[in-house]
C-alpha atoms as a PDB file:
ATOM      1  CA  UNK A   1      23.687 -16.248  -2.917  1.00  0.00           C
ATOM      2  CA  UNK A   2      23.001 -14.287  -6.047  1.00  0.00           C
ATOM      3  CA  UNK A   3      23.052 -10.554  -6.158  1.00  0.00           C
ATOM      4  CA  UNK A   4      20.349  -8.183  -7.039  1.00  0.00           C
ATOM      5  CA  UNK A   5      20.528  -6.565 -10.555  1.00  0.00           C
ATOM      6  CA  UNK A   6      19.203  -3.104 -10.108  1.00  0.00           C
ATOM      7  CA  UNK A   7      19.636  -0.811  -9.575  1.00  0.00           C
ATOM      8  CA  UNK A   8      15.870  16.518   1.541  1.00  0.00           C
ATOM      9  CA  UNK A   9      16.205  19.475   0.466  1.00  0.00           C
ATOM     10  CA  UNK A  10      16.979  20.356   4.575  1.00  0.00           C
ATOM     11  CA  UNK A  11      13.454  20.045   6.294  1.00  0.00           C
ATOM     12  CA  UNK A  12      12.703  24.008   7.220  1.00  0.00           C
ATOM     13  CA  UNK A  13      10.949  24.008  10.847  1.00  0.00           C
ATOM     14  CA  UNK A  14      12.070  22.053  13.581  1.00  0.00           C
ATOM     15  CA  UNK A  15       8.745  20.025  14.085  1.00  0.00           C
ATOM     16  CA  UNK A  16       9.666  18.315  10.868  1.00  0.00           C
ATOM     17  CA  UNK A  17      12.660  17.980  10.801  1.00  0.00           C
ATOM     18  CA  UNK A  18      11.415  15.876  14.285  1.00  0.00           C
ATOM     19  CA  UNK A  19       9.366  13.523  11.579  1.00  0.00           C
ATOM     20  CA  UNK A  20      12.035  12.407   9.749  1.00  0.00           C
ATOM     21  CA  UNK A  21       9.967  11.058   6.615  1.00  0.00           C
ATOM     22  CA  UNK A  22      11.128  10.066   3.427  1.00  0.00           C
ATOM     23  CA  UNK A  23       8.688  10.784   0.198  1.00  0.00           C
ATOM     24  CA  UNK A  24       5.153   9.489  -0.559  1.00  0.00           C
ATOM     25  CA  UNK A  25       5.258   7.297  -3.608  1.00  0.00           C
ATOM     26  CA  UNK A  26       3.617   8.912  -7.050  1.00  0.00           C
ATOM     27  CA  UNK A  27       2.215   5.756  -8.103  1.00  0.00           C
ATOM     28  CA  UNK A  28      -1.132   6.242  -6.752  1.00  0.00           C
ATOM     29  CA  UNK A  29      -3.344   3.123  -7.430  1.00  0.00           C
ATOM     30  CA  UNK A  30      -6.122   1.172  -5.944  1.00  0.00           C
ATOM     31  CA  UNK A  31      -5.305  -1.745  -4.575  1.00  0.00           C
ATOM     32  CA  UNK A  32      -7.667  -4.593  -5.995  1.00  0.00           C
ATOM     33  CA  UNK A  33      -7.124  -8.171  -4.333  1.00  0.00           C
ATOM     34  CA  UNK A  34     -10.581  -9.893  -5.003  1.00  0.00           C
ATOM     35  CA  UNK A  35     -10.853 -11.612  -1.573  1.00  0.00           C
ATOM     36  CA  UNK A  36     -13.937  -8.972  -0.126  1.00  0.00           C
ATOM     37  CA  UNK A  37     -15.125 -11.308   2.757  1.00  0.00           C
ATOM     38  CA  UNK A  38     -18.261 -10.621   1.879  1.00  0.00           C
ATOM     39  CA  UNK A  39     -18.070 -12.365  -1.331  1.00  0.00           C
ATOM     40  CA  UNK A  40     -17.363 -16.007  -1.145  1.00  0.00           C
ATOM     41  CA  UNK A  41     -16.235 -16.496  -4.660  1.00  0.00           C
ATOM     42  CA  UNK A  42     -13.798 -13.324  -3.983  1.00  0.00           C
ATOM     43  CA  UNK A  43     -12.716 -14.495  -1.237  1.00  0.00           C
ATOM     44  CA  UNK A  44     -11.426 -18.197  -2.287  1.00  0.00           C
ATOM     45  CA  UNK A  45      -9.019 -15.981  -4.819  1.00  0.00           C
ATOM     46  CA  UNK A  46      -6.624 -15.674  -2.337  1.00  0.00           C
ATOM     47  CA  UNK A  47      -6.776 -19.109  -1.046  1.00  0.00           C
ATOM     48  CA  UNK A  48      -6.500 -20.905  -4.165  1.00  0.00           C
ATOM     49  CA  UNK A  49      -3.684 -18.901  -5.102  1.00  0.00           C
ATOM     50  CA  UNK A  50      -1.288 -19.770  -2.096  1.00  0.00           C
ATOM     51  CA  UNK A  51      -2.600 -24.250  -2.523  1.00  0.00           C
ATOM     52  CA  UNK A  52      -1.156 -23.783  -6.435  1.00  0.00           C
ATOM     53  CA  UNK A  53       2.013 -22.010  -4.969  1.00  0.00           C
ATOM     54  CA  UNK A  54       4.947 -25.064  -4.185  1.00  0.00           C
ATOM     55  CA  UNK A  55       6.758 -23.042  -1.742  1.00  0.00           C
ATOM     56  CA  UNK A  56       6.407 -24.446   1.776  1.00  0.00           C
ATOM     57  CA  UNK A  57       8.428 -22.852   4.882  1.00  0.00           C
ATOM     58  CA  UNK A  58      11.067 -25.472   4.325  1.00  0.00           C
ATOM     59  CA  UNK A  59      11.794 -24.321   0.091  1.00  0.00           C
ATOM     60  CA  UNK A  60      14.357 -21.514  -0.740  1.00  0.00           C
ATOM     61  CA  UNK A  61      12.934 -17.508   0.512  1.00  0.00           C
ATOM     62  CA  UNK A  62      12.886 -15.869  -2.687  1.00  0.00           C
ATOM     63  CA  UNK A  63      13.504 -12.113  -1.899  1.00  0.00           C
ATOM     64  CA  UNK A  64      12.895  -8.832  -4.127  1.00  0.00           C
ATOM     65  CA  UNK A  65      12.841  -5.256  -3.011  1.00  0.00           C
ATOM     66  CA  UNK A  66      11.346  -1.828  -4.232  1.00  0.00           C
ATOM     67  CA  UNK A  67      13.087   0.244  -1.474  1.00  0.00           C
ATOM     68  CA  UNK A  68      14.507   3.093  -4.052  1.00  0.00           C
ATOM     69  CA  UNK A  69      18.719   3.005  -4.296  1.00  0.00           C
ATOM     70  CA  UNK A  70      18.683   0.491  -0.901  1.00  0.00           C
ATOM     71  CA  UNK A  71      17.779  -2.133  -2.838  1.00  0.00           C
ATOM     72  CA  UNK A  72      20.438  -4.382  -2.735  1.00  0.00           C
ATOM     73  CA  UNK A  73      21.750  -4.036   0.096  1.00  0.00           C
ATOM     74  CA  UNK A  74      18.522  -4.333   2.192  1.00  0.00           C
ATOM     75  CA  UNK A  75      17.859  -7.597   0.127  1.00  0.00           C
ATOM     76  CA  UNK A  76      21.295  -9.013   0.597  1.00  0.00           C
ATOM     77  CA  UNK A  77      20.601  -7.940   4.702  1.00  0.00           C
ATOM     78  CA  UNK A  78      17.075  -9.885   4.691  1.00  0.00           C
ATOM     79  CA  UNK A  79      18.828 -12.898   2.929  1.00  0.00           C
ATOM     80  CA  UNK A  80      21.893 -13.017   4.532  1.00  0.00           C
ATOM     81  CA  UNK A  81      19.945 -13.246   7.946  1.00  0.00           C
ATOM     82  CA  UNK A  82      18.041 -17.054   6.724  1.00  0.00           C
ATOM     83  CA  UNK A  83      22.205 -18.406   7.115  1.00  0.00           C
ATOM     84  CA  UNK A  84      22.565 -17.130  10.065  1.00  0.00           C
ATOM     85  CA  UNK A  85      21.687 -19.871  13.466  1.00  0.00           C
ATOM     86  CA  UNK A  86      20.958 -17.655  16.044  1.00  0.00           C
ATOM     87  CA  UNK A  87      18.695 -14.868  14.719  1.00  0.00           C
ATOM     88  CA  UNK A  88      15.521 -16.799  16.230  1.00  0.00           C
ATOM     89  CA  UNK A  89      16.132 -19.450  14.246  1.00  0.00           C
ATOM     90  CA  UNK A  90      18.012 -22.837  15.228  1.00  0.00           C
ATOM     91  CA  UNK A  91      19.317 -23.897  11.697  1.00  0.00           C
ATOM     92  CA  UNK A  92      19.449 -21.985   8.477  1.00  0.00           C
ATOM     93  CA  UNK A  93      17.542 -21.816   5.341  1.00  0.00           C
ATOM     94  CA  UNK A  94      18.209 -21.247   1.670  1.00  0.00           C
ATOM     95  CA  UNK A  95      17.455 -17.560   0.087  1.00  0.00           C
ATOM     96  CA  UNK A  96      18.092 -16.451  -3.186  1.00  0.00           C
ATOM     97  CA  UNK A  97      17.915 -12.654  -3.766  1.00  0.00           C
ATOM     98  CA  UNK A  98      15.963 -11.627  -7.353  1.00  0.00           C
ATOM     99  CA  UNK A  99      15.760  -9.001  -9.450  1.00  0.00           C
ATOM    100  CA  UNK A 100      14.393  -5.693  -7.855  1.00  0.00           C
ATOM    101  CA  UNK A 101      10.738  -4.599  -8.458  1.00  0.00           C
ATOM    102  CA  UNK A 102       9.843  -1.141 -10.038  1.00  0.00           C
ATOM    103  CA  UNK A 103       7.089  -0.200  -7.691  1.00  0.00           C
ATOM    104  CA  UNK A 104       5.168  -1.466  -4.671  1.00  0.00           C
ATOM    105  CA  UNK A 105       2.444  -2.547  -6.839  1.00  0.00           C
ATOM    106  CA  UNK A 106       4.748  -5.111  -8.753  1.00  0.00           C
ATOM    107  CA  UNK A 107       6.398  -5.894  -5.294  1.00  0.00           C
ATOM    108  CA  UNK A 108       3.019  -6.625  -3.864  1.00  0.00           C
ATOM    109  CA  UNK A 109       1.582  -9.037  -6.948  1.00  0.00           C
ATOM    110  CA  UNK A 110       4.853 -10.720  -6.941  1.00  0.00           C
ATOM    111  CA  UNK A 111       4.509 -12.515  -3.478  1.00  0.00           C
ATOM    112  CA  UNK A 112       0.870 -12.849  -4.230  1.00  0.00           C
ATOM    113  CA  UNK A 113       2.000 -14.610  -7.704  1.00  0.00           C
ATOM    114  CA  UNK A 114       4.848 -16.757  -5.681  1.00  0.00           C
ATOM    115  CA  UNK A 115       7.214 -15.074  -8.247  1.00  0.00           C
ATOM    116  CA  UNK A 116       8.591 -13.838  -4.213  1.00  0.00           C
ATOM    117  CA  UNK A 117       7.903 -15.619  -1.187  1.00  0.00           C
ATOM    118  CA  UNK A 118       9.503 -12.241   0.576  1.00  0.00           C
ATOM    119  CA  UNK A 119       9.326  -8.588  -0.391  1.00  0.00           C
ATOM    120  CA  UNK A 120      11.040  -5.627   0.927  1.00  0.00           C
ATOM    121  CA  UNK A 121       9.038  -1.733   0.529  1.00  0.00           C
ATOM    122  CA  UNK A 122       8.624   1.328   1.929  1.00  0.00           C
ATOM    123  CA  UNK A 123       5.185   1.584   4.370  1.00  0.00           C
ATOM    124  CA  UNK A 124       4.023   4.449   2.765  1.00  0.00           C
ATOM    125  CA  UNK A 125       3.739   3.549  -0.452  1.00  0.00           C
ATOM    126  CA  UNK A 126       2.426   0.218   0.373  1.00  0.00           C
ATOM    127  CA  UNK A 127      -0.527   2.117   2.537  1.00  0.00           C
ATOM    128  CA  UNK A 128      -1.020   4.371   0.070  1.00  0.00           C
ATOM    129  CA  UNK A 129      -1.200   1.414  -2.315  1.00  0.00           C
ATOM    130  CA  UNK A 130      -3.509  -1.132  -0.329  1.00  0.00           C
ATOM    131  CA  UNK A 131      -5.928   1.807   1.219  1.00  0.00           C
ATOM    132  CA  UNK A 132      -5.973   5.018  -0.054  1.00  0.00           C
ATOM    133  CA  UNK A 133      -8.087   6.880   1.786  1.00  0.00           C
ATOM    134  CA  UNK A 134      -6.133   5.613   4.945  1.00  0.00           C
ATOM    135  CA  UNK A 135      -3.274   7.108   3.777  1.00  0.00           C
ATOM    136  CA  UNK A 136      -4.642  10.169   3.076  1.00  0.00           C
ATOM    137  CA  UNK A 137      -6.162  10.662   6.460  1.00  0.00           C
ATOM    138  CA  UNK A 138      -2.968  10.359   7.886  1.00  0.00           C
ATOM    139  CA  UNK A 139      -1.357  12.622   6.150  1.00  0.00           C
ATOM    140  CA  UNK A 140      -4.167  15.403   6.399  1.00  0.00           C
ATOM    141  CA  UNK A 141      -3.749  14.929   9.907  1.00  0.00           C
ATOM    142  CA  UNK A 142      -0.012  15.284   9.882  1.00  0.00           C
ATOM    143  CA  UNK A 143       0.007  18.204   7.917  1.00  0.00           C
ATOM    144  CA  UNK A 144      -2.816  19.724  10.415  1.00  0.00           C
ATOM    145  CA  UNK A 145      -0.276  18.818  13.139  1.00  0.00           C
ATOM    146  CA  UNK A 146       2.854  21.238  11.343  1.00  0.00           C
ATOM    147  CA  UNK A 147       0.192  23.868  10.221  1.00  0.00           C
ATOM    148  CA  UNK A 148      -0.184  23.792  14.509  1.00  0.00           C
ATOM    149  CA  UNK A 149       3.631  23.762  15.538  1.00  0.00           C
ATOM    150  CA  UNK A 150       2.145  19.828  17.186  1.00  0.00           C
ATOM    151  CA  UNK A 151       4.498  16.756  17.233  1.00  0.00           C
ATOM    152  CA  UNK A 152       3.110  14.084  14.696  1.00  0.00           C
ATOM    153  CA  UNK A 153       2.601  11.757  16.970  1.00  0.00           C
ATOM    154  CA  UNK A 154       3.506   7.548  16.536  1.00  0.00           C
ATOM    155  CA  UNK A 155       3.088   7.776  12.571  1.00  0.00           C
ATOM    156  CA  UNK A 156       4.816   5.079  11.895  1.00  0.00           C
ATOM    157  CA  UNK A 157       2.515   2.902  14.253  1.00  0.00           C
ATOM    158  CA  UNK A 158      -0.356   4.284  12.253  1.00  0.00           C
ATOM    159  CA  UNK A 159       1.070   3.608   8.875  1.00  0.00           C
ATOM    160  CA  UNK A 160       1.758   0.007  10.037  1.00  0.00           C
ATOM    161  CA  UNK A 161      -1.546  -0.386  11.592  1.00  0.00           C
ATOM    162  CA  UNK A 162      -3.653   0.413   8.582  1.00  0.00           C
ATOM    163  CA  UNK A 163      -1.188  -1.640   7.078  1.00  0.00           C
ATOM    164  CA  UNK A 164      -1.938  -4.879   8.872  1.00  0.00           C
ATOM    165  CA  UNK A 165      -5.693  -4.169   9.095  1.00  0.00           C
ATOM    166  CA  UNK A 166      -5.798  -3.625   4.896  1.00  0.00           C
ATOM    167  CA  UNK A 167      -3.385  -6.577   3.556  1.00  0.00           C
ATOM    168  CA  UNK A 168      -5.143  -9.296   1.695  1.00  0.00           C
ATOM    169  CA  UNK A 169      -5.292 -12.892   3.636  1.00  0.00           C
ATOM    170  CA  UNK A 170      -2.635 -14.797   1.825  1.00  0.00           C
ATOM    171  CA  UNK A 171       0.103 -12.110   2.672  1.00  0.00           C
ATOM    172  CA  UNK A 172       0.930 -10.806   5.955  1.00  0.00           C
ATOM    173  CA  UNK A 173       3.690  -8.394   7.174  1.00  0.00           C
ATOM    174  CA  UNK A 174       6.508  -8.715  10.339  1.00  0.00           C
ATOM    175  CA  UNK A 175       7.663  -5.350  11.924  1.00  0.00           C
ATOM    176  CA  UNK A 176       8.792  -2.725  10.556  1.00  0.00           C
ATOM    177  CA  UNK A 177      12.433  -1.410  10.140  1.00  0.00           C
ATOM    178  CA  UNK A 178      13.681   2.134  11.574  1.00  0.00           C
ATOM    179  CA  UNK A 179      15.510   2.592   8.209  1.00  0.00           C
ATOM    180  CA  UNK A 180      13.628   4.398   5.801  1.00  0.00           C
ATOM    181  CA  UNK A 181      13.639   3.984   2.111  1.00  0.00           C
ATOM    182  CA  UNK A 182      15.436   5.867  -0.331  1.00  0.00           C
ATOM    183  CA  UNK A 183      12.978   8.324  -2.474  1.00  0.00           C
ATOM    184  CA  UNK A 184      12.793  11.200  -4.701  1.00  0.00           C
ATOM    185  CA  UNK A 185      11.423  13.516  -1.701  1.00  0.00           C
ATOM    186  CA  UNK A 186      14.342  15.795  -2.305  1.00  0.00           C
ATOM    187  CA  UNK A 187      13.437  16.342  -6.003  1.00  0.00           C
ATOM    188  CA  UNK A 188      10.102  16.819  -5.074  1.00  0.00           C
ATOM    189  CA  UNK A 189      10.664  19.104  -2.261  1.00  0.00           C
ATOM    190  CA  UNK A 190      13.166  21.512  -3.751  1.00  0.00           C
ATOM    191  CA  UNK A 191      10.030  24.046  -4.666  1.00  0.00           C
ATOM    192  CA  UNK A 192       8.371  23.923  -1.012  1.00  0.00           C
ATOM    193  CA  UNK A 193       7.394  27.101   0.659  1.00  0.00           C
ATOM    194  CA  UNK A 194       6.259  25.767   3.722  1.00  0.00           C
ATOM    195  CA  UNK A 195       6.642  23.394   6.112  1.00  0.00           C
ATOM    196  CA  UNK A 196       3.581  21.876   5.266  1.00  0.00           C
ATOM    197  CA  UNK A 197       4.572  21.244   1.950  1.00  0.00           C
ATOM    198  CA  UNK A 198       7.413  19.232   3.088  1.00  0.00           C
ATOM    199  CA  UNK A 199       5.086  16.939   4.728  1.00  0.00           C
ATOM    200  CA  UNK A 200       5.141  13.521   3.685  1.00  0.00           C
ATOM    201  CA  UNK A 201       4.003   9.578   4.934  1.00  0.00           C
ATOM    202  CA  UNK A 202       7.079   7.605   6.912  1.00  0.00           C
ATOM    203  CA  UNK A 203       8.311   5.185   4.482  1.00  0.00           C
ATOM    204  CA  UNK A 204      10.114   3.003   7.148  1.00  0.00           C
ATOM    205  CA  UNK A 205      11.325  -0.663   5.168  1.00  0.00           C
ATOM    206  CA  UNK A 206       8.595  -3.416   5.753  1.00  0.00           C
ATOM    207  CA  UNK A 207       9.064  -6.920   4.981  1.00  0.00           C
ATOM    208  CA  UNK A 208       5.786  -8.789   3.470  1.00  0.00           C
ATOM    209  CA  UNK A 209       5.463 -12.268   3.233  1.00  0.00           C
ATOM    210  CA  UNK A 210       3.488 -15.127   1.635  1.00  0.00           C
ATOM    211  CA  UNK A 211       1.756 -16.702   4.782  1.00  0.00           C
ATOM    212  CA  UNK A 212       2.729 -20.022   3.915  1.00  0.00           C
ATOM    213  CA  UNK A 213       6.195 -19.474   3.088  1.00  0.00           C
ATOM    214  CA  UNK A 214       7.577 -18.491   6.422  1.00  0.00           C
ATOM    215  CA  UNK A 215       7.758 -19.984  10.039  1.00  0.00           C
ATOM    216  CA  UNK A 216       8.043 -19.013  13.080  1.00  0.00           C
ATOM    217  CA  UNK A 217      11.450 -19.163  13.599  1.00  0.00           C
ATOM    218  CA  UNK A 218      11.578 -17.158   9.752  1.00  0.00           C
ATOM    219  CA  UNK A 219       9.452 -14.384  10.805  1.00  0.00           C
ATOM    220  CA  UNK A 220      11.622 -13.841  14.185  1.00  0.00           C
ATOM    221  CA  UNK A 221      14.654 -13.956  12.101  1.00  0.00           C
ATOM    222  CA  UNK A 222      13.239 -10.734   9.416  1.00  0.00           C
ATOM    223  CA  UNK A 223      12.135  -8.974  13.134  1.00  0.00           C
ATOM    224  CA  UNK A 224      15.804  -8.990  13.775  1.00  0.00           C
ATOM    225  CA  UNK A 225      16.576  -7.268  11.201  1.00  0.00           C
ATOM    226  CA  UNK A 226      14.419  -5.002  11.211  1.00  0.00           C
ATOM    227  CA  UNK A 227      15.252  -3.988  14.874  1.00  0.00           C
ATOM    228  CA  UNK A 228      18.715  -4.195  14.475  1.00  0.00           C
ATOM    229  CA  UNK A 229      18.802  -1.970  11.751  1.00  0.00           C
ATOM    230  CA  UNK A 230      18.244   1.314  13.688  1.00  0.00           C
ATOM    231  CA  UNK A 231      18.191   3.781  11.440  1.00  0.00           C
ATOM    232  CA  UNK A 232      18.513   5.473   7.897  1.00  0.00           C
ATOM    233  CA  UNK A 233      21.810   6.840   8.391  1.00  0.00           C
ATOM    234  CA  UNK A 234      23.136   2.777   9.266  1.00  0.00           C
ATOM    235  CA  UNK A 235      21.579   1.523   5.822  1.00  0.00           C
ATOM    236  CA  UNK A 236      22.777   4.575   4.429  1.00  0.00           C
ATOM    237  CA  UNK A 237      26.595   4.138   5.225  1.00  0.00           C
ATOM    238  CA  UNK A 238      25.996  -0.334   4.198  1.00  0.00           C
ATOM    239  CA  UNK A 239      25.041   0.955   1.049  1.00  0.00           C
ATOM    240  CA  UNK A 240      27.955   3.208   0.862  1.00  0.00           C
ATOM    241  CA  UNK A 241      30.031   0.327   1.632  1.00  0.00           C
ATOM    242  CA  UNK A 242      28.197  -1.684  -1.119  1.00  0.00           C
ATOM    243  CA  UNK A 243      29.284   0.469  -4.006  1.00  0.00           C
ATOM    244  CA  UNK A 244      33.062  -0.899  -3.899  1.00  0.00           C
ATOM    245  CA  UNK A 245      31.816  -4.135  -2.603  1.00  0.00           C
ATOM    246  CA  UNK A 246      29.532  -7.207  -2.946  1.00  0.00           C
ATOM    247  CA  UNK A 247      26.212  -6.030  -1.144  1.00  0.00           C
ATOM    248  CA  UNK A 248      25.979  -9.880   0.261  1.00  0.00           C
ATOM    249  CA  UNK A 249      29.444  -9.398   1.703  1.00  0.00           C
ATOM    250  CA  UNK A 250      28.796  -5.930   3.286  1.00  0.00           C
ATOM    251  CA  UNK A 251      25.382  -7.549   4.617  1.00  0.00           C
ATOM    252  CA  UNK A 252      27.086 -10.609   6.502  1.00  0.00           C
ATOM    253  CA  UNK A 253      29.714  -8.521   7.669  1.00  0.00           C
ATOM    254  CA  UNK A 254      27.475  -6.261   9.311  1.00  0.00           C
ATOM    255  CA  UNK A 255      25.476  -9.157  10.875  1.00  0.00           C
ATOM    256  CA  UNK A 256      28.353 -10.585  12.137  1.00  0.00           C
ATOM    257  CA  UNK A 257      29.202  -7.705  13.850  1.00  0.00           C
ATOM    258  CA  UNK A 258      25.709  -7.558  15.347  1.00  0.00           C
ATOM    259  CA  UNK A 259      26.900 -10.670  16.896  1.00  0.00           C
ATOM    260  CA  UNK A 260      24.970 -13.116  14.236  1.00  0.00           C
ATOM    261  CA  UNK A 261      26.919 -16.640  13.718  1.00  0.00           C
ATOM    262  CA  UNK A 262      27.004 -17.968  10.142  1.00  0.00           C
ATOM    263  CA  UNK A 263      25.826 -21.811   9.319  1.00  0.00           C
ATOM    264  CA  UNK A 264      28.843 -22.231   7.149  1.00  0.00           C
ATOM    265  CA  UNK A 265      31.592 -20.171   5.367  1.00  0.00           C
ATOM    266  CA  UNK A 266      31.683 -18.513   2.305  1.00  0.00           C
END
């Protein structure tokens, strides 16, 4: 499998520090898919795209991230998983890991295009992307919640909830990971003077998928992952890893020690 090519400031009060939230993307753009249900030409956009598309659930994933410095090694984790037999799945598939995408917005029209059949990005920017005004409700209300010494509450399940209600129809998402994705929030928060200001949207690592492209069995498979990867600080010590060694390696070494058998040998 083929490797990708790419390549806070301490939080102040101890209700934030509780969120543990990486930045809020800059790129702040309206999402425009042209599949409103309410217009039928609109909405055939979508569909039309996917019946050109010649992937099927049985071709090779194609897999691209914009996670920030993780990509690599959360691509190589994604694709390793697809040659794996008993990550909810009873044989493997193919995967081939592609160049890394600038921005959500590239990540996003890339599946949508079929240049991906699987994309890897951080929820925040990718709510803050498909509904902006969602996102910015959230926030509001998180920063209301530090302003009042109150616990944010199940963010993340927010975030992924506006998430799922916004996507267009021929992309859909699987769960979300625990890792978080590696921003600029540091740089950006070196000037804070409040807690407040420190504030920012989870960006917890969400795999989105072209609807056609994956099965059952494929979408159990990027759940594992996702579940098994518990936290930041684990992706953060695989990509450590990856610096002095091939991120694919580090991946399936890590899966096998999750217990994960292989289809074949290297």
């Amino acid at each position: 499998m083929k490797k990708v090519t790419k390549m806070t400031k301490s939080v102040a009060a101890g209700v934030v520090a509780a969120l543990a939230l990486s930045g809020l993307t800059s790129c702040h753009v309206t999402a425009d898919f042209g599949d409103d249900d309410g217009d039928s030409g609109s909405s055939s956009t979508a569909v039309s795209t996917v019946q050109k598309l010649p992937y099927t659930d049985t071709d090779p994933v194609l897999i691209s991230a914009a996670v920030g410095k993780y990509d690599d090694i959360t691509a190589a984790l994604y694709d390793q998983v697809f040659d794996t037999t008993n990550a909810g799945r009873p044989t493997s598939r193919k995967a081939k890991t592609q160049a890394s995408e600038d921005n959500v917005q590239d990540a996003i029209e890339s599946v949508r295009a079929g240049k991906s059949t699987l994309v890897l990005v951080c929820s925040g920017d990718l709510l803050n992307y498909l509904d902006k005004d969602a996102a910015s409700t959230i926030l509001d209300q998180m920063k209301k919640n530090v302003r009042q010494r109150k616990a944010p509450g199940n963010t993340i399940g927010k975030v992924w909830e506006k998430i799922a209600q916004s996507l267009p129809s021929d992309i859909s998402v699987t769960d979300a990971s625990n890792a978080q994705c590696s921003t600029e929030t540091e740089t950006r928060n070196a000037s804070s003077d409040t807690p407040e200001d420190e504030v920012t949207l989870p960006q917890n690592i969400v795999p989105v998928y072209l609807k056609p492209t994956m099965s059952t069995e494929d979408r159990r498979s990027l759940t594992w992952v996702s579940g098994n990867l518990g936290s930041t600080c684990d992706l953060d010590k695989l990509y450590k890893k990856s610096e002095s060694a091939p991120a694919d390696r580090v991946a399936k070494n890590y899966l096998q020690s999750q217990g994960l058998a292989f289809s074949k040998e290297d």
